[in-house]
Protein backbone atom coordinates (compact mmCIF):
# COMPACT_ATOMS: atom_id res chain seq x y z
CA UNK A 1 -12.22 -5.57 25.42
CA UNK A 2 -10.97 -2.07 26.94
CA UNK A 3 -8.36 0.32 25.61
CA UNK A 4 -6.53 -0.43 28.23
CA UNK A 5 -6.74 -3.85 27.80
CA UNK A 6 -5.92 -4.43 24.16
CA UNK A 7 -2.73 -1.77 24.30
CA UNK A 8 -1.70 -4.71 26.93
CA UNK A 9 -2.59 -7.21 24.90
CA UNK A 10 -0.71 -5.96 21.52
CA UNK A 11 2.33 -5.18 23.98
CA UNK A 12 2.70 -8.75 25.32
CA UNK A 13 3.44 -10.48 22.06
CA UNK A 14 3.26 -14.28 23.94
CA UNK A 15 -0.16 -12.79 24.67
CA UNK A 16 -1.01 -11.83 21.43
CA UNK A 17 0.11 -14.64 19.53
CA UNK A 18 -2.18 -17.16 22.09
CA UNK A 19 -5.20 -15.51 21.66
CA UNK A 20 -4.03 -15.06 17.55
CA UNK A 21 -3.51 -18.87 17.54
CA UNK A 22 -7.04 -19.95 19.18
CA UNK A 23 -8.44 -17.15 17.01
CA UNK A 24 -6.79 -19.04 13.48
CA UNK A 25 -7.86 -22.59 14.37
CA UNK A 26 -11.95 -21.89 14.03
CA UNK A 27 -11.47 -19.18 11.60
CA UNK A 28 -8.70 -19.71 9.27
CA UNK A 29 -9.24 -20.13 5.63
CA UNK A 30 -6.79 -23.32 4.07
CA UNK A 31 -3.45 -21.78 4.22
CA UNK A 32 -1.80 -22.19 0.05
CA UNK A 33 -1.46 -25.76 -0.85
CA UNK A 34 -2.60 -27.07 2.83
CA UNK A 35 -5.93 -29.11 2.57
CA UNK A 36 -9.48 -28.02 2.95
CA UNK A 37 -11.42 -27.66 6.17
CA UNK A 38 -15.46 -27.83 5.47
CA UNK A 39 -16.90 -24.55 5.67
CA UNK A 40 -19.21 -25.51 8.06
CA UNK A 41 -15.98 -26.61 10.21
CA UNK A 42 -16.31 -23.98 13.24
CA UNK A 43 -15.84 -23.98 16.95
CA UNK A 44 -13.95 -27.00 18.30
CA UNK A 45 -14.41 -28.56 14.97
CA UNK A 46 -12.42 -26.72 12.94
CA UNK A 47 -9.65 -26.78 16.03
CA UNK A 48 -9.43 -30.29 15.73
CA UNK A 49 -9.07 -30.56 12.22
CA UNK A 50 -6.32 -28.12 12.35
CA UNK A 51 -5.15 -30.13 14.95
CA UNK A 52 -5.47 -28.05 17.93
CA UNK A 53 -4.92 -24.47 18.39
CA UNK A 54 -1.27 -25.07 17.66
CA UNK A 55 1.17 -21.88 18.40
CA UNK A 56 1.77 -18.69 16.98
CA UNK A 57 4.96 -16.05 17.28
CA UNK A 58 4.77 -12.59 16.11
CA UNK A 59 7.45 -9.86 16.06
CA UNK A 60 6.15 -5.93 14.98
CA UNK A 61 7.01 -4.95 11.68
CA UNK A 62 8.88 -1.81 10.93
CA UNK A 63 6.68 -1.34 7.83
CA UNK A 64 4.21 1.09 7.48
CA UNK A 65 2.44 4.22 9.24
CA UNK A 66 -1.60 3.12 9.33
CA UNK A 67 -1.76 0.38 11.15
CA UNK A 68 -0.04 -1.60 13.33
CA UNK A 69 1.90 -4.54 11.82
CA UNK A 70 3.14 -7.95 13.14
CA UNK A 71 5.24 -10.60 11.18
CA UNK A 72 5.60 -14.29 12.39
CA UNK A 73 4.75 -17.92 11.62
CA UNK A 74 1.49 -20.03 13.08
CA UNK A 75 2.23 -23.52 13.41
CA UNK A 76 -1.55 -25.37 13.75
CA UNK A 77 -0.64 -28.65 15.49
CA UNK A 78 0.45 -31.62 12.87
CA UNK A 79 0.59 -29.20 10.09
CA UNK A 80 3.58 -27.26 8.55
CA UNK A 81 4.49 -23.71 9.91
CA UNK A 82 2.43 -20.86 8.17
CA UNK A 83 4.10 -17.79 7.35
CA UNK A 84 1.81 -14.72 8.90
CA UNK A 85 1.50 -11.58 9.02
CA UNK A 86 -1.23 -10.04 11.22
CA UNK A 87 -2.53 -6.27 10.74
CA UNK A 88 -4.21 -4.17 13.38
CA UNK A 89 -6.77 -1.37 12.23
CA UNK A 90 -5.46 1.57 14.22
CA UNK A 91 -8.19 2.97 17.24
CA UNK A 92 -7.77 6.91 15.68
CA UNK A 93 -6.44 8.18 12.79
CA UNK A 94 -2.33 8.23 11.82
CA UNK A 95 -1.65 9.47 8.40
CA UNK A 96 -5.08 8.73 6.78
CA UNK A 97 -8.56 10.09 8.30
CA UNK A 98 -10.14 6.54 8.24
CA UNK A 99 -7.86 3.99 9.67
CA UNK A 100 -10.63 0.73 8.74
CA UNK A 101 -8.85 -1.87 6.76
CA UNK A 102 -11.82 -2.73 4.68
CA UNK A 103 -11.22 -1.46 1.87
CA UNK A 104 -7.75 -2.95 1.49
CA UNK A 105 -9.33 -6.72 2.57
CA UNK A 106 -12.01 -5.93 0.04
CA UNK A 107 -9.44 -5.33 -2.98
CA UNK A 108 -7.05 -8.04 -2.03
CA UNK A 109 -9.66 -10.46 -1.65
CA UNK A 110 -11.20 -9.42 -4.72
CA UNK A 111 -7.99 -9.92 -6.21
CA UNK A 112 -6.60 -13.28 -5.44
CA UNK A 113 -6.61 -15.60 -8.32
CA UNK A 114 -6.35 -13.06 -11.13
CA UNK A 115 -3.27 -11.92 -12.70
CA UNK A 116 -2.55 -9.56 -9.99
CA UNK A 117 0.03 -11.44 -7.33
CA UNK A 118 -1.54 -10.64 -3.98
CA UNK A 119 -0.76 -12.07 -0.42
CA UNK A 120 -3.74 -14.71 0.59
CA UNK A 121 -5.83 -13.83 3.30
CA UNK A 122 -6.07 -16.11 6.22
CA UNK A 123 -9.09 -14.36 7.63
CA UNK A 124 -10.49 -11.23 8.94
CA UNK A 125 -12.11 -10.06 12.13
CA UNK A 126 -14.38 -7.27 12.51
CA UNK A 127 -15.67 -7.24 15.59
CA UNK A 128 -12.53 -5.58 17.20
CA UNK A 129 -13.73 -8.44 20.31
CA UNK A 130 -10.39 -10.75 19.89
CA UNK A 131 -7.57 -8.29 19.87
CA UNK A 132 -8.62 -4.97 20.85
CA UNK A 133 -9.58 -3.61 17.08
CA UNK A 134 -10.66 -5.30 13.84
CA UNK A 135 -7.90 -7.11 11.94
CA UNK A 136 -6.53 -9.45 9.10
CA UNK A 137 -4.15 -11.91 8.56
CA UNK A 138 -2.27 -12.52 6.06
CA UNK A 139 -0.06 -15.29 4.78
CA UNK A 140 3.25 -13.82 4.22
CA UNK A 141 4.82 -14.64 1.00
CA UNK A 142 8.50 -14.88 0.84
CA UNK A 143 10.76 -12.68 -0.99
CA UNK A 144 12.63 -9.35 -0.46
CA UNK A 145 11.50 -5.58 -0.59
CA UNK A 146 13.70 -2.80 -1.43
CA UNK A 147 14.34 -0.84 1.48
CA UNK A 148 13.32 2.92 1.43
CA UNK A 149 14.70 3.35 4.73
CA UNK A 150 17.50 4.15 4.24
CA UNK A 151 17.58 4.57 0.97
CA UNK A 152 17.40 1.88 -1.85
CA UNK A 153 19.04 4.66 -4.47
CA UNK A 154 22.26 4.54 -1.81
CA UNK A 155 22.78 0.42 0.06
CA UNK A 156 20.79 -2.20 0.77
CA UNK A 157 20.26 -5.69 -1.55
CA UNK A 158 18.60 -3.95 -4.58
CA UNK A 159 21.33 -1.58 -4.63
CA UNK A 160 23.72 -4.02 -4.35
CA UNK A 161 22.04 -5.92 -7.45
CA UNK A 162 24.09 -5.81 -11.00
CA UNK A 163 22.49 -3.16 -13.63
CA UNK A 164 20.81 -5.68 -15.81
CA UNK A 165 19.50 -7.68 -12.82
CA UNK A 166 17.93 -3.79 -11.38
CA UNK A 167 16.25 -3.56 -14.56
CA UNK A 168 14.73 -6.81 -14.73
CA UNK A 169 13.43 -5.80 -11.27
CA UNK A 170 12.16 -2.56 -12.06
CA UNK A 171 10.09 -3.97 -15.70
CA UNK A 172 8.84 -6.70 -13.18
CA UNK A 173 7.47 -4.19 -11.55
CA UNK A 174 5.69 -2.24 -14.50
CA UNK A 175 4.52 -5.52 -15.56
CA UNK A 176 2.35 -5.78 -12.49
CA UNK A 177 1.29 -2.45 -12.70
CA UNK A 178 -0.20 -3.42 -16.64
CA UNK A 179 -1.89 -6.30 -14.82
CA UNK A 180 -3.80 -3.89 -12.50
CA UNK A 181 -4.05 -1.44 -15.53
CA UNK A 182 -6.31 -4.41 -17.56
CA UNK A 183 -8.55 -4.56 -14.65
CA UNK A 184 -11.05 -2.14 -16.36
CA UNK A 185 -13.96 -1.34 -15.40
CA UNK A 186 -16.46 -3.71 -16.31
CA UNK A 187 -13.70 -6.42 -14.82
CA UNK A 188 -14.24 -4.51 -11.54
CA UNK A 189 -17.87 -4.98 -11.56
CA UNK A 190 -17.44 -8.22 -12.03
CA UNK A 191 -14.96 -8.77 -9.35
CA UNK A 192 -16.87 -7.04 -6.59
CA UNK A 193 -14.99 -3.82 -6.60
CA UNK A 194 -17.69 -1.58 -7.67
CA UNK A 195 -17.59 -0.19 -4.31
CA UNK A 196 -14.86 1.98 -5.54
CA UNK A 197 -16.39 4.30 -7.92
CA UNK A 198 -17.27 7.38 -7.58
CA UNK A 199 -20.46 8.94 -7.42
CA UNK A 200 -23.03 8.93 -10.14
CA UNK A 201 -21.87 11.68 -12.57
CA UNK A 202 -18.52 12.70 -11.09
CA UNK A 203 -15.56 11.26 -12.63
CA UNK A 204 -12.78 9.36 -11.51
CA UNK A 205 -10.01 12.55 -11.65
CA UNK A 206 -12.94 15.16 -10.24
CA UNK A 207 -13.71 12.13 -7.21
CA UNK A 208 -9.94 11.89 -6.39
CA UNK A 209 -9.43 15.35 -6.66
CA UNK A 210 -12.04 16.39 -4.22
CA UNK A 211 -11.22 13.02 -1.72
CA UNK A 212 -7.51 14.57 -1.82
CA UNK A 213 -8.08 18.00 -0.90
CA UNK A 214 -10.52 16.80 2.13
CA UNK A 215 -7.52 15.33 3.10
CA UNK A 216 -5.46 17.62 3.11
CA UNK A 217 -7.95 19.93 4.94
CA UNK A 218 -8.06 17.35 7.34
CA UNK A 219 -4.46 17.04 7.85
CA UNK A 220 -3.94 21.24 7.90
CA UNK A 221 -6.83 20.50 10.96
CA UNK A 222 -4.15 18.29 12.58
CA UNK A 223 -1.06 20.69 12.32
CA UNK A 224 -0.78 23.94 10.30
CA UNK A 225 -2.11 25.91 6.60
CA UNK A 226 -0.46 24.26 3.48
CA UNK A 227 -1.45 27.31 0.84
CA UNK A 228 1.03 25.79 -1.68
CA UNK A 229 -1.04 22.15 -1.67
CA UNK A 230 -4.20 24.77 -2.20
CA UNK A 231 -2.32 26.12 -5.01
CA UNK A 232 -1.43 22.90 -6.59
CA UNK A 233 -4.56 22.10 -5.88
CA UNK A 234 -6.28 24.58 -7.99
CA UNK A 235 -3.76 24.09 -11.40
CA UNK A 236 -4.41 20.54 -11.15
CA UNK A 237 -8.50 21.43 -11.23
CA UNK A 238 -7.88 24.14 -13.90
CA UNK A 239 -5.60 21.43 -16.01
CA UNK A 240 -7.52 18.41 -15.30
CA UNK A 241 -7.35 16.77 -18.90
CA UNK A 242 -10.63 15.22 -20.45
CA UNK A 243 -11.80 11.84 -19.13
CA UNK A 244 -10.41 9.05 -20.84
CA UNK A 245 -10.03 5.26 -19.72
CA UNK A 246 -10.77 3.82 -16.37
CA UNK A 247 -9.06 0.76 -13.74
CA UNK A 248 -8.34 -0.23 -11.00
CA UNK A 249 -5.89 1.78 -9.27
CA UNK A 250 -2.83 0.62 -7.05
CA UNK A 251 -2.65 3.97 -5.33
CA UNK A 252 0.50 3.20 -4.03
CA UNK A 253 2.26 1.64 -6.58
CA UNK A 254 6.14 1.88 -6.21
CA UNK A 255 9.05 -0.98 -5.59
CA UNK A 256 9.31 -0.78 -2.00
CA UNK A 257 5.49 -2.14 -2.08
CA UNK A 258 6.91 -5.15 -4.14
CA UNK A 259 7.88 -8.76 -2.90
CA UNK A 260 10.17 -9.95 -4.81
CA UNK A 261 10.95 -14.03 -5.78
CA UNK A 262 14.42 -15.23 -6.31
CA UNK A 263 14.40 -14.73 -9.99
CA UNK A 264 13.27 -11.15 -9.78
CA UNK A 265 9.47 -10.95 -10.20
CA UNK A 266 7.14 -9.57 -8.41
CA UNK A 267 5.29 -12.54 -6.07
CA UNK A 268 2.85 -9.88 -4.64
CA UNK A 269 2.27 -6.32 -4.67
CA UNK A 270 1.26 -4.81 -1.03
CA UNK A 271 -0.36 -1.71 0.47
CA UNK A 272 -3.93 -1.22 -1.35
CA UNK A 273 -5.29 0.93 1.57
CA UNK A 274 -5.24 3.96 -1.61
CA UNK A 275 -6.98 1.72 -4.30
CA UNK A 276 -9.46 3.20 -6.31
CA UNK A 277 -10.52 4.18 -9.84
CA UNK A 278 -8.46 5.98 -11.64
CA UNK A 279 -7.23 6.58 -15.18
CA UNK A 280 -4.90 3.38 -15.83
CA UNK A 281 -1.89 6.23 -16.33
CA UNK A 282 -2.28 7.15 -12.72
CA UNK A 283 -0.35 3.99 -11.36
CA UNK A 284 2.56 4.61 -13.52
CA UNK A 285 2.98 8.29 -12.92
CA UNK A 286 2.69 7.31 -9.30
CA UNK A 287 5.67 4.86 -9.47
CA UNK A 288 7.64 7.12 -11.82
CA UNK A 289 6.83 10.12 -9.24
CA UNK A 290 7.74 8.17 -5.96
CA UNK A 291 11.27 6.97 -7.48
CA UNK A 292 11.92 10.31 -8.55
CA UNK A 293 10.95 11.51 -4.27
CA UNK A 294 13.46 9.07 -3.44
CA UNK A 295 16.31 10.38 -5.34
CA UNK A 296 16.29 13.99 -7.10
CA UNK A 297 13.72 14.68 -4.20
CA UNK A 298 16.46 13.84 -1.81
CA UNK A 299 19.45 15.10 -3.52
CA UNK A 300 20.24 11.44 -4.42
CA UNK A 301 21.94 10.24 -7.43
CA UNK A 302 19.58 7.74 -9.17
CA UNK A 303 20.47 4.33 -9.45
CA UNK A 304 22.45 4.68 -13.04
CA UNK A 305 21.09 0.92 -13.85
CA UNK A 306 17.72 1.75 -13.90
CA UNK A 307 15.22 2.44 -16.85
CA UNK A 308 14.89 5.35 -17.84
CA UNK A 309 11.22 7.28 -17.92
CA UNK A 310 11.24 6.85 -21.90
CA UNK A 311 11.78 3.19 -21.07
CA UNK A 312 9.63 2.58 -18.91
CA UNK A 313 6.96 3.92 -20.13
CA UNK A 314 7.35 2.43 -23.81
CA UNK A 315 7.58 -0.70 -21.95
CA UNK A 316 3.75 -0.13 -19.50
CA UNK A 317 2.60 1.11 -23.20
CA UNK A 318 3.68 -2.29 -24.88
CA UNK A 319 2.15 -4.29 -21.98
CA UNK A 320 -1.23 -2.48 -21.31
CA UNK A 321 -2.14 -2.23 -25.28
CA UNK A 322 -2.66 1.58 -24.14
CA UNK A 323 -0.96 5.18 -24.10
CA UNK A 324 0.39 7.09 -21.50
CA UNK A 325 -1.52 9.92 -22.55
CA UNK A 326 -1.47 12.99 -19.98
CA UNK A 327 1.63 11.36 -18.26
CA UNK A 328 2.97 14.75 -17.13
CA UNK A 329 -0.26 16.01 -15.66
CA UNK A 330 -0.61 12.42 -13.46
CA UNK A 331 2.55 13.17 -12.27
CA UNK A 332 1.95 16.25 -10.77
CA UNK A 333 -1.05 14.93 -9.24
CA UNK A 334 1.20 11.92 -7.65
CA UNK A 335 3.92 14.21 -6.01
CA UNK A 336 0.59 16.90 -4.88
CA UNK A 337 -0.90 13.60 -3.22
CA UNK A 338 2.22 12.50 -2.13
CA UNK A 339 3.13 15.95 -0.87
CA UNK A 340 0.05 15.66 1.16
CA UNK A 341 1.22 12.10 2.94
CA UNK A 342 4.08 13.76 3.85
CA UNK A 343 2.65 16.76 5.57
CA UNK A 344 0.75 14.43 7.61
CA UNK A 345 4.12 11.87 8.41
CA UNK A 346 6.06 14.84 8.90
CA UNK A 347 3.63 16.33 11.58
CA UNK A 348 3.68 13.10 13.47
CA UNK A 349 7.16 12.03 13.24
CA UNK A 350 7.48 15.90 14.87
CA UNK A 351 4.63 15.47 17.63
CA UNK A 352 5.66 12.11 18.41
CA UNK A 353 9.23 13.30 18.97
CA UNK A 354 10.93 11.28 15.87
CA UNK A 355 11.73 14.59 13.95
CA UNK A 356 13.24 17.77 15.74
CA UNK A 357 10.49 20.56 15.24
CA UNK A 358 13.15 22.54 13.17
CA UNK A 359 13.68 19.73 10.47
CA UNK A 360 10.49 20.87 9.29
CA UNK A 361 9.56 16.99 7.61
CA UNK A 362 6.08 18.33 6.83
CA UNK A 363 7.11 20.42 4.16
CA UNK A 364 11.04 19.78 3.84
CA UNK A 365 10.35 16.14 2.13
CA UNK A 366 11.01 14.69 -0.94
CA UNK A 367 7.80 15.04 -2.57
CA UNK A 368 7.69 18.55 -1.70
CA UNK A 369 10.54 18.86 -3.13
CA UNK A 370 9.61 17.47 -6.24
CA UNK A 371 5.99 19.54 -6.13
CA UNK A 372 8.22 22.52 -5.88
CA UNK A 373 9.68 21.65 -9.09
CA UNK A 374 7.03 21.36 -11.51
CA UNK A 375 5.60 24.55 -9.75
CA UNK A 376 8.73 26.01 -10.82
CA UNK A 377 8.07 24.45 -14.56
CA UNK A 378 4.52 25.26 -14.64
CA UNK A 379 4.02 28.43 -12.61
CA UNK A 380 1.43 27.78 -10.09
């Protein structure tokens, strides 16, 4: 399939959701709870035990920078209605160098059936021969995200929530990240995520520090010098505190990457296209840090209900078994990292027209803003 032919293709959604729909009925794991189709079901088999190719509907999805993103339902003929949602690895770069979606189908379905809630995966395709690019899909699992556009610190239904009803929220959503925090090492070995570690002799911190500032070389490559990321760049390798233990890493942990059930808990946690290894801290100073972006980075009151840092971090110590040991210095990693991501939204949102030039979203953002404070504290 040509360019030109799947940019036509992902614009005529009736289109889309056809070739989607014949696509599912050979290729479609068992949606949850739906019954089993014989592995060696393929071809016109596995169509017929589906009961035909049946009909899918997709809308886009106004989540999300990487890759394009459709939400909808497929409805194999004779069977219930299937909740979807359908991701399309990006044909060049948008805010990370490597669009490929492997690594986030790798983790998730690594992931499904442990302790961390995950979306199940419907199937992949690689060869980029169906719709234009390589894609997954996704069974979409109902729920509600806080909004961070606009912000959740200022309306929408988590805002609207009562104060003891945010916090149960909020400690649902440490409690996930102490899930992914007991997924040690060995457990990630064992769960066919080795792929993430670093290189032999280089440690987790030194592997993400070096990954991090080849990004943000790449991104100065895409729009202008950042010498205050290089700056950050160099405290945090001066600083870097002694190795200590190792997980698996969210990399994007934070509520708005939460679906949440009716009685508050988190039925999945979304967005693994940052997983890695990491120290287990590194998830919580990343959720602490991308709160924090969202209101003091935004000159937004905080939402008074919420726990407090002290809170929450007694409460990921009492879940994990472990301590938050060099807290402060994770955080200031997050909002450099962060700060980063932002340069690289910015410039787009500002080539692409979204963003007047003289806003200046690549470095007027909320995690600059926050960067610039612990310069501030720390003096770099």
């Amino acid at each position: 399939m040509s360019a030109a032919q799947a940019e036509a293709l992902t614009d005529d959604l009736d289109a889309l959701g056809r070739r989607l729909a014949v696509w599912l009925a050979d290729h479609a794991e068992p949606p949850s709870g739906a019954p089993h189709i014989a592995p060696e079901s393929s071809g016109e088999g596995a169509r017929d035990a589906l009961g035909g190719n049946g009909t899918c509907t997709l809308q886009p999805s106004a989540g999300g920078f990487s890759n394009q993103t459709w939400v909808g339902s497929w409805q194999p003929k004779g069977a219930p209605a299937v909740s979807i949602v359908l991701r399309l690895q990006s044909a060049t770069p948008t805010v990370f160098p490597d669009p490929s979606i492997d690594k986030q189908v790798r983790v998730m379905a690594a992931l499904a059936g442990t302790a961390v809630p995950v979306p199940g995966l419907l199937g992949r395709e690689d060869t980029g021969q169906v719709l234009g690019a390589p894609f997954v899909v996704m069974e979409r699992v109902p729920g509600r995200v806080p909004q961070e556009n606009p912000l959740y610190h200022l309306e929408g239904w988590f805002h609207e929530l009562d104060a003891p009803a945010q916090r149960h929220h909020w400690f649902s959503g440490i409690d996930t990240l102490a899930a992914i925090a007991r997924v040690d090492r060995p457990a990630c070995e064992t769960l066919g995520l080795g792929f993430l570690a670093p290189p032999p002799g280089v440690s987790v911190l030194e592997h993400q520090l070096q990954t991090w500032l080849d990004m943000l070389r790449w991104v100065e490559s895409t729009a202008r010098p950042y010498p205050h990321l290089h700056t950050a760049h160099d405290w945090l390798c001066r600083h870097a505190p002694p190795p200590g233990p190792v997980s698996l890493s969210w990399g994007d942990a934070k509520l708005g990457n939460c679906v949440f059930d009716a009685q508050g808990r988190v039925a999945a946690a979304l967005d693994w296209e940052q997983a890695c290894l990491a120290h287990p801290v590194d998830d919580l100073a990343w959720w602490l840090m991308l709160d924090g972006c969202l209101s003091e980075g935004y000159g937004v009151p905080r939402l008074p209900g919420l726990p407090s840092r002290d809170e929450t971090v007694a409460h990921w110590e009492r879940c994990t078994g472990l301590r938050a040991d060099d807290l402060d210095y994770h955080e200031v990693f997050a909002a450099w990292r962060m700060a980063i991501i932002m340069a690289r939204i910015g410039t787009l949102f500002m080539q692409r027209g979204w963003a007047e030039a003289s806003a200046q979203m690549d470095v007027r953002n909320g995690a600059a803003t926050l960067l610039a404070g612990h310069a501030q504290r720390l003096g770099f």
